[in-house]
PDB file of N, CA and C in Angstrom:
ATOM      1  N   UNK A   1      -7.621  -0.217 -18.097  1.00  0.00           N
ATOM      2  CA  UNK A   1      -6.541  -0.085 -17.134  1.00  0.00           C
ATOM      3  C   UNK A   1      -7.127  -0.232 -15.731  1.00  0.00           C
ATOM      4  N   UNK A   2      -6.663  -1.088 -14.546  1.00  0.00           N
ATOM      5  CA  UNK A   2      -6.841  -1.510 -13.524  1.00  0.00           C
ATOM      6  C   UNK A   2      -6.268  -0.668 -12.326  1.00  0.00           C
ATOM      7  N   UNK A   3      -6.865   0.134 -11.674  1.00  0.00           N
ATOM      8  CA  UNK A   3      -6.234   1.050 -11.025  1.00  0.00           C
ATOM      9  C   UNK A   3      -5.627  -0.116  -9.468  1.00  0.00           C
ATOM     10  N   UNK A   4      -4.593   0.070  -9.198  1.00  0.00           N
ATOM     11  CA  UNK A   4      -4.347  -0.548  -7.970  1.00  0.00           C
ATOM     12  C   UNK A   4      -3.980   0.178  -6.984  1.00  0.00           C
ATOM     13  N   UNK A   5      -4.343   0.304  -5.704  1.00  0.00           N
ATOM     14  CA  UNK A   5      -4.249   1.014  -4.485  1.00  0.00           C
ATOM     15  C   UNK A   5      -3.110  -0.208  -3.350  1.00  0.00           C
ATOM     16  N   UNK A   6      -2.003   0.307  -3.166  1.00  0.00           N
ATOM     17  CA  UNK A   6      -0.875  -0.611  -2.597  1.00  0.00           C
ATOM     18  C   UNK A   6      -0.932  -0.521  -1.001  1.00  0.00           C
ATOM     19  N   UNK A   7      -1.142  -0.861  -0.065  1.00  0.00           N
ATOM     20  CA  UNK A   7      -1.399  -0.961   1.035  1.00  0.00           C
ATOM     21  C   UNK A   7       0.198  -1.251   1.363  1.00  0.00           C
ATOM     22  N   UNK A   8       0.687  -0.331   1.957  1.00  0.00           N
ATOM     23  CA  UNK A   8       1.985  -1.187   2.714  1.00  0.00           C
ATOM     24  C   UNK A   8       2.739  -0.774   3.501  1.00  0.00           C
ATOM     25  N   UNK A   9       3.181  -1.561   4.550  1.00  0.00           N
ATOM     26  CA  UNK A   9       4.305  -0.847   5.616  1.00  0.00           C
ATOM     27  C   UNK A   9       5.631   0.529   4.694  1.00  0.00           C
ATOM     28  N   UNK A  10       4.953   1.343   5.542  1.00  0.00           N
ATOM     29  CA  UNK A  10       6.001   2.497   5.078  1.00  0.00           C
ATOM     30  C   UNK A  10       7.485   3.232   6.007  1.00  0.00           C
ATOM     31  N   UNK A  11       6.477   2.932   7.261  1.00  0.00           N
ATOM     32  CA  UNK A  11       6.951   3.469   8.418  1.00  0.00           C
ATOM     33  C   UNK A  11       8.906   3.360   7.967  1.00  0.00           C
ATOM     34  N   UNK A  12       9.732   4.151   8.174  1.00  0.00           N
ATOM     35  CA  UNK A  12      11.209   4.086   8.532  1.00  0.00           C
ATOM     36  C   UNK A  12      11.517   3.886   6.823  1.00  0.00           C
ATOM     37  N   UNK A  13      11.178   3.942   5.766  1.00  0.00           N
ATOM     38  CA  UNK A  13      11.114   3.851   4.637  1.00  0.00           C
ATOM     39  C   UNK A  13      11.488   4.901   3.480  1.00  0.00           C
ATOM     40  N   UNK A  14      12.473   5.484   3.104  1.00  0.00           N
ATOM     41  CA  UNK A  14      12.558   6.465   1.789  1.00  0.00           C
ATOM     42  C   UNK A  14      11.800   6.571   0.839  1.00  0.00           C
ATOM     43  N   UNK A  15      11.266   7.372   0.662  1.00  0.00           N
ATOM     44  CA  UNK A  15      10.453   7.606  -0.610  1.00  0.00           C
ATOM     45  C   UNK A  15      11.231   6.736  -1.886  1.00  0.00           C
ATOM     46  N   UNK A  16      12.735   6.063  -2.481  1.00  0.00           N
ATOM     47  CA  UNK A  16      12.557   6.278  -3.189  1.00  0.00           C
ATOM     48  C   UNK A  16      12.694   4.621  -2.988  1.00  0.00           C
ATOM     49  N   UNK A  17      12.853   3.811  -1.760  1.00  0.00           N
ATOM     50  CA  UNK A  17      12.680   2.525  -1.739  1.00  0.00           C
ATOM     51  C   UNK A  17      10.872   2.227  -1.669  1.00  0.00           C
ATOM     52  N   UNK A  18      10.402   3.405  -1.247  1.00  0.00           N
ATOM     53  CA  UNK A  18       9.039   3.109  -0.712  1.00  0.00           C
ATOM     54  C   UNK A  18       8.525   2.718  -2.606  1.00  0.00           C
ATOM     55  N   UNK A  19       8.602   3.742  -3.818  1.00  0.00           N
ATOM     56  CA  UNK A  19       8.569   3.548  -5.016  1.00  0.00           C
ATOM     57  C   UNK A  19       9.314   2.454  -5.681  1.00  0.00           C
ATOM     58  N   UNK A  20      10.286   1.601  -5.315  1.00  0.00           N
ATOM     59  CA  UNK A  20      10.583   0.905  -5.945  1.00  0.00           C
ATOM     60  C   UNK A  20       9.638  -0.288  -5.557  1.00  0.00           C
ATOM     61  N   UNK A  21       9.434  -0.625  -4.323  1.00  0.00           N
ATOM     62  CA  UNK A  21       8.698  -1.487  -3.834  1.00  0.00           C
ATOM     63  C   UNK A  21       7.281  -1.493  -4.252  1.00  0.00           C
ATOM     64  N   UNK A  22       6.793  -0.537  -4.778  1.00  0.00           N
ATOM     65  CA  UNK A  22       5.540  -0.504  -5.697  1.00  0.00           C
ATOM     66  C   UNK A  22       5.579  -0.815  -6.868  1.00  0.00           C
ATOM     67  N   UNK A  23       6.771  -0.158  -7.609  1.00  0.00           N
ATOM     68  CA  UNK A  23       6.878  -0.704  -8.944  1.00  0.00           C
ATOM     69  C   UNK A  23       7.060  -2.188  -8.968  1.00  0.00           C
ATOM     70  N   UNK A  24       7.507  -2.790  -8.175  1.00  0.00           N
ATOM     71  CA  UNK A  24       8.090  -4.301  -8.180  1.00  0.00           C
ATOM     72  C   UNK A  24       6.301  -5.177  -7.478  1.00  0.00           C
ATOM     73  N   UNK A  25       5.269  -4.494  -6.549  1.00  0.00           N
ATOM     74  CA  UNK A  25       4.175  -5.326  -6.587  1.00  0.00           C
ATOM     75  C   UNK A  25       3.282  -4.792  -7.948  1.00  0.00           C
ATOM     76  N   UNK A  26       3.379  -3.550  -8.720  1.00  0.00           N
ATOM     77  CA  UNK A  26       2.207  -3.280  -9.674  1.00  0.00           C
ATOM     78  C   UNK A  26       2.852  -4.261 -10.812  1.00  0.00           C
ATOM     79  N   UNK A  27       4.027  -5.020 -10.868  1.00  0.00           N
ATOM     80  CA  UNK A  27       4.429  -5.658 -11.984  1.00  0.00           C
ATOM     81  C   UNK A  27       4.040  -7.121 -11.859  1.00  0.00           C
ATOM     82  N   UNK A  28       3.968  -7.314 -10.628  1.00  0.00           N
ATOM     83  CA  UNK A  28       3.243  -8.740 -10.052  1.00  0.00           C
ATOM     84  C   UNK A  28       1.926  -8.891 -10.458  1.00  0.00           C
ATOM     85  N   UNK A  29       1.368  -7.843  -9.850  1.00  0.00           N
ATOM     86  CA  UNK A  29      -0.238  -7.946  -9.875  1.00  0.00           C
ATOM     87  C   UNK A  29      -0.496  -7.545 -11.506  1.00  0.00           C
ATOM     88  N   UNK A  30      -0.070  -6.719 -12.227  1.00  0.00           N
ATOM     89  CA  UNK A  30      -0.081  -6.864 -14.010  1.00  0.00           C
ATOM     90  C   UNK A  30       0.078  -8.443 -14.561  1.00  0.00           C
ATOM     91  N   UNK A  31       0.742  -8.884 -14.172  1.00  0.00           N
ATOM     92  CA  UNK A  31       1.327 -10.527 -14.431  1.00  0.00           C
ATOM     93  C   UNK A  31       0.020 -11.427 -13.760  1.00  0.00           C
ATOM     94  N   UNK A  32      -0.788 -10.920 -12.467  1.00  0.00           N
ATOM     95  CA  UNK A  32      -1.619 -11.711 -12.030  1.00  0.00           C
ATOM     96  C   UNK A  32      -2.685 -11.650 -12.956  1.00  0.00           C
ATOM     97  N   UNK A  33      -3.355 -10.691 -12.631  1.00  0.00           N
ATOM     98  CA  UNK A  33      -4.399  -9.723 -13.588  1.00  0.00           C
ATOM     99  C   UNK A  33      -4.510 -10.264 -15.141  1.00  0.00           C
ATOM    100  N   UNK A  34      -3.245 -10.259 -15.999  1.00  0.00           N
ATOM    101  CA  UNK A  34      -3.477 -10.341 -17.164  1.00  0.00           C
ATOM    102  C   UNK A  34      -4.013  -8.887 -17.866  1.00  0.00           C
ATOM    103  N   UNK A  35      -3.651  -8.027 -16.884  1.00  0.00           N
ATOM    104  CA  UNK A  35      -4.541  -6.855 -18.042  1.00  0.00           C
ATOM    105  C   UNK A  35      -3.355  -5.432 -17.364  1.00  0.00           C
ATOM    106  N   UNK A  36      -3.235  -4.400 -17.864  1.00  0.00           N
ATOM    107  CA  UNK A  36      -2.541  -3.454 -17.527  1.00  0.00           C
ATOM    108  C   UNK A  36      -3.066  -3.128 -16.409  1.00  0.00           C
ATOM    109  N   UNK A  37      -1.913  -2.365 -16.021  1.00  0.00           N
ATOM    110  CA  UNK A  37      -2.389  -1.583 -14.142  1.00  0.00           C
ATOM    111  C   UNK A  37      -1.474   0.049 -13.847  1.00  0.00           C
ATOM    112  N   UNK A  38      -2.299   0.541 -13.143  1.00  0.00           N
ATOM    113  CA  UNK A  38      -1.986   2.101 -12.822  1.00  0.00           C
ATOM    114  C   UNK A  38      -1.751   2.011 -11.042  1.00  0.00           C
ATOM    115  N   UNK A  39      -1.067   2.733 -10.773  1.00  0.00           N
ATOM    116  CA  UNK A  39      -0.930   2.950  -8.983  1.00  0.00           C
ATOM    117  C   UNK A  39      -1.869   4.206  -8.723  1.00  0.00           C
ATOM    118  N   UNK A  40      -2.496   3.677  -7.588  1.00  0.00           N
ATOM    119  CA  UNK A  40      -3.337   5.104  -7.200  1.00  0.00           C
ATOM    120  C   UNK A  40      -2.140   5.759  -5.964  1.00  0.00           C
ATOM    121  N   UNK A  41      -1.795   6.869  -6.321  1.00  0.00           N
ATOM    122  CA  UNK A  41      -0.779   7.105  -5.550  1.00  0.00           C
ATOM    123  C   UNK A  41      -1.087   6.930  -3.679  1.00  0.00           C
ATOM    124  N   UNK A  42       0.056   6.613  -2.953  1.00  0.00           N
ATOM    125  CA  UNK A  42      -0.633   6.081  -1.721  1.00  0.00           C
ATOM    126  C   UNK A  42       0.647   6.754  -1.151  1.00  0.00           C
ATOM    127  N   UNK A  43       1.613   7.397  -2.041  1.00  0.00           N
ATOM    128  CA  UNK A  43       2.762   7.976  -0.763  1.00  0.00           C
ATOM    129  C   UNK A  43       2.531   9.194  -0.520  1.00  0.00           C
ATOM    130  N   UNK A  44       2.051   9.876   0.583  1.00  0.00           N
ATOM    131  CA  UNK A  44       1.982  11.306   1.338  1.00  0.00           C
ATOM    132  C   UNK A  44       2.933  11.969   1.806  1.00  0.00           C
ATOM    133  N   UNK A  45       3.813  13.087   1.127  1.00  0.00           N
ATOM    134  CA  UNK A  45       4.772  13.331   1.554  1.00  0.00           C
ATOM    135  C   UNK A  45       4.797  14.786   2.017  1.00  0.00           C
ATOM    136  N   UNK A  46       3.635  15.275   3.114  1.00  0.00           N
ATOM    137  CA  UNK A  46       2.928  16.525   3.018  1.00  0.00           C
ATOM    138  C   UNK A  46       3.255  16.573   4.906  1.00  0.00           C
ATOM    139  N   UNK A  47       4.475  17.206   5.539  1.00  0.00           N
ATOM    140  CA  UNK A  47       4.522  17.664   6.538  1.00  0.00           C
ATOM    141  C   UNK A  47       3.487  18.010   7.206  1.00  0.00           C
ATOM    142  N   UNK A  48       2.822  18.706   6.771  1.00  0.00           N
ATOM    143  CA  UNK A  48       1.672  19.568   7.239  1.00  0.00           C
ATOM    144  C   UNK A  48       0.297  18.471   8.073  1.00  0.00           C
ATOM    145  N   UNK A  49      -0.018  17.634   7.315  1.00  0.00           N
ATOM    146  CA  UNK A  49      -0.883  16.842   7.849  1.00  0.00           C
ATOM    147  C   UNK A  49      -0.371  15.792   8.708  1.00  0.00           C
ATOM    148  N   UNK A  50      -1.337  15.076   9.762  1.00  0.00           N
ATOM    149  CA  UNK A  50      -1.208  14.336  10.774  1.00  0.00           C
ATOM    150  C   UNK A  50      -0.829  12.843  10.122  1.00  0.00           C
ATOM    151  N   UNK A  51      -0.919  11.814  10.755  1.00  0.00           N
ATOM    152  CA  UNK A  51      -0.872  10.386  10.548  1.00  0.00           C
ATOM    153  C   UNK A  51      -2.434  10.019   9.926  1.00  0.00           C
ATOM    154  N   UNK A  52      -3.139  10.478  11.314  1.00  0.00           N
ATOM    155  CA  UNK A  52      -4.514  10.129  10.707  1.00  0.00           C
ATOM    156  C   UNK A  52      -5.316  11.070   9.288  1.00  0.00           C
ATOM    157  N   UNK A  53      -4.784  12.157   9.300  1.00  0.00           N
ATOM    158  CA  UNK A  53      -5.195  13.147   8.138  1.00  0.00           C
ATOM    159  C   UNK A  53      -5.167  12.324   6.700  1.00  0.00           C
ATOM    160  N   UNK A  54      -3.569  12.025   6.819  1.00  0.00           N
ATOM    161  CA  UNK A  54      -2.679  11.215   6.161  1.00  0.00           C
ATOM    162  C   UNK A  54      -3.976   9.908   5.574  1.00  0.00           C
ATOM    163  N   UNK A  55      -4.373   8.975   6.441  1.00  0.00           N
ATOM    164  CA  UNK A  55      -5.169   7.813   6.573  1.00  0.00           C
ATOM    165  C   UNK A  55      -6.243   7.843   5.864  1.00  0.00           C
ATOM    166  N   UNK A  56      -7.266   9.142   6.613  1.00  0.00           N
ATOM    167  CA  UNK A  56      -8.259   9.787   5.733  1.00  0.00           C
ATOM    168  C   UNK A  56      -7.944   9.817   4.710  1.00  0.00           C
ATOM    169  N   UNK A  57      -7.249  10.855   4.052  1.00  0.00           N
ATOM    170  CA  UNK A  57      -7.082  10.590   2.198  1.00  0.00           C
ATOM    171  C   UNK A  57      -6.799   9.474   1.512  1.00  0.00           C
ATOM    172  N   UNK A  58      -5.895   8.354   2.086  1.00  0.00           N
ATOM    173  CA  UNK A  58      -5.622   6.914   1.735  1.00  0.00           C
ATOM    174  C   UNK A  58      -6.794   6.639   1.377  1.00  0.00           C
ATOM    175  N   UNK A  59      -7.636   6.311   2.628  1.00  0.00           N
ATOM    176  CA  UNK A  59      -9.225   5.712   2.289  1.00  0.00           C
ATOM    177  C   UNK A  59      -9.789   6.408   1.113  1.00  0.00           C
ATOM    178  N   UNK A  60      -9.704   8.126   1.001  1.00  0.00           N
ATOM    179  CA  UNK A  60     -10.777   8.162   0.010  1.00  0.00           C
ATOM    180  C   UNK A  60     -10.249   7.565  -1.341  1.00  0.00           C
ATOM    181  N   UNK A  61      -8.655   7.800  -1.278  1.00  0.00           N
ATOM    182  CA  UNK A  61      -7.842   7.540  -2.993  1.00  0.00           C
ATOM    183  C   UNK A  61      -8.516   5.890  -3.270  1.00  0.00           C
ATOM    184  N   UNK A  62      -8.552   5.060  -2.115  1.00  0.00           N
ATOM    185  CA  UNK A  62      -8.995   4.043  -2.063  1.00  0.00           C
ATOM    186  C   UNK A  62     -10.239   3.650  -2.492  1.00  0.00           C
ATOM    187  N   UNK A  63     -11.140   4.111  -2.523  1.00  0.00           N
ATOM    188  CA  UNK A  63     -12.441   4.018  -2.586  1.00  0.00           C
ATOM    189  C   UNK A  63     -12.445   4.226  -4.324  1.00  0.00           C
ATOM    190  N   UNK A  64     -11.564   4.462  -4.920  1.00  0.00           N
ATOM    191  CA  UNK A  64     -11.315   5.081  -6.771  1.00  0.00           C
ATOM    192  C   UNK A  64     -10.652   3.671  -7.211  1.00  0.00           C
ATOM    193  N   UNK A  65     -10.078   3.078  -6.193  1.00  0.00           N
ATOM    194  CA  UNK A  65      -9.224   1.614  -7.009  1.00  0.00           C
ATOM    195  C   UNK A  65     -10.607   0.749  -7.733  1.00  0.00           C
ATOM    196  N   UNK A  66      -9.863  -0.289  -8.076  1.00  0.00           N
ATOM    197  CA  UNK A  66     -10.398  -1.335  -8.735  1.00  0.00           C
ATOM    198  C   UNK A  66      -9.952  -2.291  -7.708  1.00  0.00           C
ATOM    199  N   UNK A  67      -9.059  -2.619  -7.231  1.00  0.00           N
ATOM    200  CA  UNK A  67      -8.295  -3.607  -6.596  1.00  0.00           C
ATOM    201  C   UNK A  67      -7.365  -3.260  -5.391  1.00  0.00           C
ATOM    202  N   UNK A  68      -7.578  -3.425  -4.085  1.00  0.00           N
ATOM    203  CA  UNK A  68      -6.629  -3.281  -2.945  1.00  0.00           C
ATOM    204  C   UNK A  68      -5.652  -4.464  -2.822  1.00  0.00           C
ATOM    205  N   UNK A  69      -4.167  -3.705  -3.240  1.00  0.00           N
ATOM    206  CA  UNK A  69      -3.209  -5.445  -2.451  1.00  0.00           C
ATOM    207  C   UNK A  69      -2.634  -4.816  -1.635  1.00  0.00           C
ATOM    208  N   UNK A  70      -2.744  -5.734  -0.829  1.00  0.00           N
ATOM    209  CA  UNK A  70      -1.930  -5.878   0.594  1.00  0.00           C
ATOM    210  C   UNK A  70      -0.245  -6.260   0.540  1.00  0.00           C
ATOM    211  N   UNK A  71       0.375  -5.212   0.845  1.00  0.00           N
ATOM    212  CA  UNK A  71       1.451  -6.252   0.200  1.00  0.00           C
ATOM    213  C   UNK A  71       2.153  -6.631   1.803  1.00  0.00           C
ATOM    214  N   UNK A  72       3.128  -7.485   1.928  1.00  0.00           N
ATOM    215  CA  UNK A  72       3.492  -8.158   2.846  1.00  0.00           C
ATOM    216  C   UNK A  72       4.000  -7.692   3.551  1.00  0.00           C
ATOM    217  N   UNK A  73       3.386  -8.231   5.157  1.00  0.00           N
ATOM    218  CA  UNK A  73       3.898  -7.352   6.371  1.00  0.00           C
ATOM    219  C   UNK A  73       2.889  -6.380   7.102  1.00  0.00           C
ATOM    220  N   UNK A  74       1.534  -5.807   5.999  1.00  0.00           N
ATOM    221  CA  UNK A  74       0.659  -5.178   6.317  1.00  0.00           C
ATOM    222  C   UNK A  74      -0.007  -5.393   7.132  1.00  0.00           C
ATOM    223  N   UNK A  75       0.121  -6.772   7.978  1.00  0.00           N
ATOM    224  CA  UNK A  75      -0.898  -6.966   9.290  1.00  0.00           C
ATOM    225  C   UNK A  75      -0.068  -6.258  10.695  1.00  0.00           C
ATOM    226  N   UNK A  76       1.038  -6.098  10.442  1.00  0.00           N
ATOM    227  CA  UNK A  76       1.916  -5.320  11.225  1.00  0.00           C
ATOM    228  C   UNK A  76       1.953  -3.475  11.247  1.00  0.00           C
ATOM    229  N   UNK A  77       1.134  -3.035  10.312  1.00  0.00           N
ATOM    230  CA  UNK A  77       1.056  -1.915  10.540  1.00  0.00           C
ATOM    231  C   UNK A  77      -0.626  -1.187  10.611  1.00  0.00           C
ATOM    232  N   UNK A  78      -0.364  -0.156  11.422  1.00  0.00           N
ATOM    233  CA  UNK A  78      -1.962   0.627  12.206  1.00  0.00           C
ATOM    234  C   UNK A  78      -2.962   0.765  10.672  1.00  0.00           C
ATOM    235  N   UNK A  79      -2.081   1.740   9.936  1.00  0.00           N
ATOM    236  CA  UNK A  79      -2.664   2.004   9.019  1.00  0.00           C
ATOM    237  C   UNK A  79      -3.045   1.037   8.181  1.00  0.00           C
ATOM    238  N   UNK A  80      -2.617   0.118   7.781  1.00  0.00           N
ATOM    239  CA  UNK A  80      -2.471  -1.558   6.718  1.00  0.00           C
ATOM    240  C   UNK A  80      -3.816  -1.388   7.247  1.00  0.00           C
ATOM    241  N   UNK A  81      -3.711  -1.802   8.943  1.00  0.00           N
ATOM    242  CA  UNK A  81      -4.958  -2.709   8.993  1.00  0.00           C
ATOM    243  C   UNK A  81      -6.289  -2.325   9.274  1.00  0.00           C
ATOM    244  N   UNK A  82      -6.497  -0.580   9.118  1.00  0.00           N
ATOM    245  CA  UNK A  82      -7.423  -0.131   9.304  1.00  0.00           C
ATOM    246  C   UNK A  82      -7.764   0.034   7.575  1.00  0.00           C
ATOM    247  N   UNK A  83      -6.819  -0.089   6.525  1.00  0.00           N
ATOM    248  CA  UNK A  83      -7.480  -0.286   5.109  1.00  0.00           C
ATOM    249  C   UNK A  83      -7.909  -1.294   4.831  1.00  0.00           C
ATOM    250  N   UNK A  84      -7.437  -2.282   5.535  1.00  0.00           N
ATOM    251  CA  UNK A  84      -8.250  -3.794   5.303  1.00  0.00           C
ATOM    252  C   UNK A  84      -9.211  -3.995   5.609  1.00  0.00           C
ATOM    253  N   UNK A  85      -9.180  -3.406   6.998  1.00  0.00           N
ATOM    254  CA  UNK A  85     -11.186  -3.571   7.866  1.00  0.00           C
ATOM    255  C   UNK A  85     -11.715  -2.723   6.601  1.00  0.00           C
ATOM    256  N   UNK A  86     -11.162  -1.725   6.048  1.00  0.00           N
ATOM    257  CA  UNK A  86     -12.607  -0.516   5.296  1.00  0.00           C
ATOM    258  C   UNK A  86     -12.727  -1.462   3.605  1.00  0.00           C
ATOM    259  N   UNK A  87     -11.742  -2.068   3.215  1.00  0.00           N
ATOM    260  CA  UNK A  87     -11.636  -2.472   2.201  1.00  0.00           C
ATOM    261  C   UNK A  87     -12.678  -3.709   2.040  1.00  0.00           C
ATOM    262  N   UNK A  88     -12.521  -4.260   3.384  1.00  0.00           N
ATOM    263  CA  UNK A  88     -13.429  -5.868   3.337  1.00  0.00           C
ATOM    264  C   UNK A  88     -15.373  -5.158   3.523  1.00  0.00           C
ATOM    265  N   UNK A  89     -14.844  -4.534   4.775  1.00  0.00           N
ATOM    266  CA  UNK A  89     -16.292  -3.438   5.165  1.00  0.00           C
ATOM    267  C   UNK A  89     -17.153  -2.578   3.770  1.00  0.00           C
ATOM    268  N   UNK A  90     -16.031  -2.186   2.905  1.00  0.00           N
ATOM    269  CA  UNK A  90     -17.015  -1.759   1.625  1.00  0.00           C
ATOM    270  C   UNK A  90     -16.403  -2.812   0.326  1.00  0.00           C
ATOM    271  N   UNK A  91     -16.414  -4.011   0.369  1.00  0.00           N
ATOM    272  CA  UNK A  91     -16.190  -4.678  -1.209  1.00  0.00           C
ATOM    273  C   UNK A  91     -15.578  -4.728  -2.107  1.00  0.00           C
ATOM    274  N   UNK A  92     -14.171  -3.928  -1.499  1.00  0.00           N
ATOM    275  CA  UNK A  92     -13.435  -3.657  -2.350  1.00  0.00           C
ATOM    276  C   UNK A  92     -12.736  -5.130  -2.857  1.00  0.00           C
ATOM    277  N   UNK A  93     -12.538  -5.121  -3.849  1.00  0.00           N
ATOM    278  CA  UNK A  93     -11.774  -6.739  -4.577  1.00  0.00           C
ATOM    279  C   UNK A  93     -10.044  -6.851  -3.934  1.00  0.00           C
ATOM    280  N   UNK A  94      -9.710  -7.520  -2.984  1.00  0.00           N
ATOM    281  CA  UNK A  94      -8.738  -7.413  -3.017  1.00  0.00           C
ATOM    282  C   UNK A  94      -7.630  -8.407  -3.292  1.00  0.00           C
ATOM    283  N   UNK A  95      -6.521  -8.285  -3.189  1.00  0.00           N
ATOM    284  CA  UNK A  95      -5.392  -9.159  -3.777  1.00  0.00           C
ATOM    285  C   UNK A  95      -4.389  -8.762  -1.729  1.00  0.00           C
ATOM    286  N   UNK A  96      -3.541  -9.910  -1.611  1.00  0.00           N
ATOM    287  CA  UNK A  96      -2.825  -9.987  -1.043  1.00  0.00           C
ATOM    288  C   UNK A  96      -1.339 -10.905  -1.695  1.00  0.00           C
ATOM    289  N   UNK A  97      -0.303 -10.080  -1.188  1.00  0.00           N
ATOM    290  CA  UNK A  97       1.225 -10.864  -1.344  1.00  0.00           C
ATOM    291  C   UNK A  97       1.847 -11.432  -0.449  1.00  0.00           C
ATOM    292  N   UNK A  98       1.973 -12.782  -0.935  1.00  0.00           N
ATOM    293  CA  UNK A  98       2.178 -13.810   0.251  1.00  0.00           C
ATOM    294  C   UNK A  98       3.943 -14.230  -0.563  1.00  0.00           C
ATOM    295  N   UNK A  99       4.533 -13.907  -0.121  1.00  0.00           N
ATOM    296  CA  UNK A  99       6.223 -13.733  -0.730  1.00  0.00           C
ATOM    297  C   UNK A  99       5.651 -13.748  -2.655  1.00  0.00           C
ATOM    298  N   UNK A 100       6.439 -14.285  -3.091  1.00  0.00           N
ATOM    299  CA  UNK A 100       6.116 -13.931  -4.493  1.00  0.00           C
ATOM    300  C   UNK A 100       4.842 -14.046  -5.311  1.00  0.00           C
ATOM    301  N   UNK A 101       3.960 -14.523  -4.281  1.00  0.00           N
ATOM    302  CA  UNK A 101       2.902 -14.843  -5.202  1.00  0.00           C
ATOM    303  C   UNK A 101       1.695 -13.800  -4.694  1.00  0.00           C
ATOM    304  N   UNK A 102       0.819 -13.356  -5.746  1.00  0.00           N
ATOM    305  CA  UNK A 102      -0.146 -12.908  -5.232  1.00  0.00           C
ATOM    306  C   UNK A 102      -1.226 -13.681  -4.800  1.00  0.00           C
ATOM    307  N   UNK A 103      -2.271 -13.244  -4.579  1.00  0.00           N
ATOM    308  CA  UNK A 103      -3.387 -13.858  -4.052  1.00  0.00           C
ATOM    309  C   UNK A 103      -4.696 -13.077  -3.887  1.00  0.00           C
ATOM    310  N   UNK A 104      -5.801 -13.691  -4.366  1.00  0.00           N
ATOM    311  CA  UNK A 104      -7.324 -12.833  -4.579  1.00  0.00           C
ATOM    312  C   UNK A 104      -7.462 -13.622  -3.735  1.00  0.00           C
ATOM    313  N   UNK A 105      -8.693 -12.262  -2.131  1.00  0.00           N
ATOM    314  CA  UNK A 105      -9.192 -12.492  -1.242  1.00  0.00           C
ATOM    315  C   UNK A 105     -10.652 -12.724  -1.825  1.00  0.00           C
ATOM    316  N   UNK A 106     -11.718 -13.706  -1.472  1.00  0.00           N
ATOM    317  CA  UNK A 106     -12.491 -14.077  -2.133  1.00  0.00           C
ATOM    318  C   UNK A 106     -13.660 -13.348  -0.648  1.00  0.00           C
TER     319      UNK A 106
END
C-alpha cells in the first residue's frame, strides 16, 4: 500500500468538500500507480494551533509518504509551496495534477 500525502489549496474550503476532493485525487493517483493507495491525513482541524504549527506537522506526516501530489492550484498557496520546496529539498517522489491527468516529477 502506497501512502499518499495530498498537498492542496484548502484555504475557504469545508472539511467535507476538502475530503471529497481527496477521495477523487487518491482514485487518480491509484489508477496512475497501478497499485493501492492510503491518504496520510493532511486536514488539521485543531483550533488551538497556528497556521505555521499547522505546517510543521504537514511536513513531518509528510516525511512518512511514499509519494507527494500536488494537486492543482498548489502554486497559489503559502503552504503548497513551502511542501514543494521541502519535498524536492528531501527526495520525496512526487506526482503533480495537471486537470485530469496526473504527472511524476522526475
Amino acid at each position: 500500500m502506497q501512502k499518499i500525502f495530498v498537498s492542496m489549496p484548502m484555504r475557504d474550503l469545508f472539511e467535507d468538500e476538502i475530503r471529497s476532493r481527496q477521495e477523487t485525487l487518491l482514485k487518480k493517483v491509484g489508477e496512475y500507480l497501478g497499485k493501492p493507495v492510503m491518504l496520510v491525513e493532511t486536514f488539521i482541524n485543531d483550533g488551538k494551533l497556528t497556521a505555521l504549527e499547522c505546517l510543521g506537522e504537514l511536513i513531518k506526516r509528510m516525511a512518512g509518504a511514499d509519494w507527494v501530489l500536488f494537486a492543482s492550484g498548489w502554486e497559489t498557496a503559502r503552504g503548497c509551496k513551502i511542501e514543494m520546496a521541502c519535498a524536492l529539498q528531501y527526495n520525496k517522489k512526487i506526482l503533480l495534477e495537471n486537470g485530469s491527468i496526473i504527472q511524476e516529477v522526475n
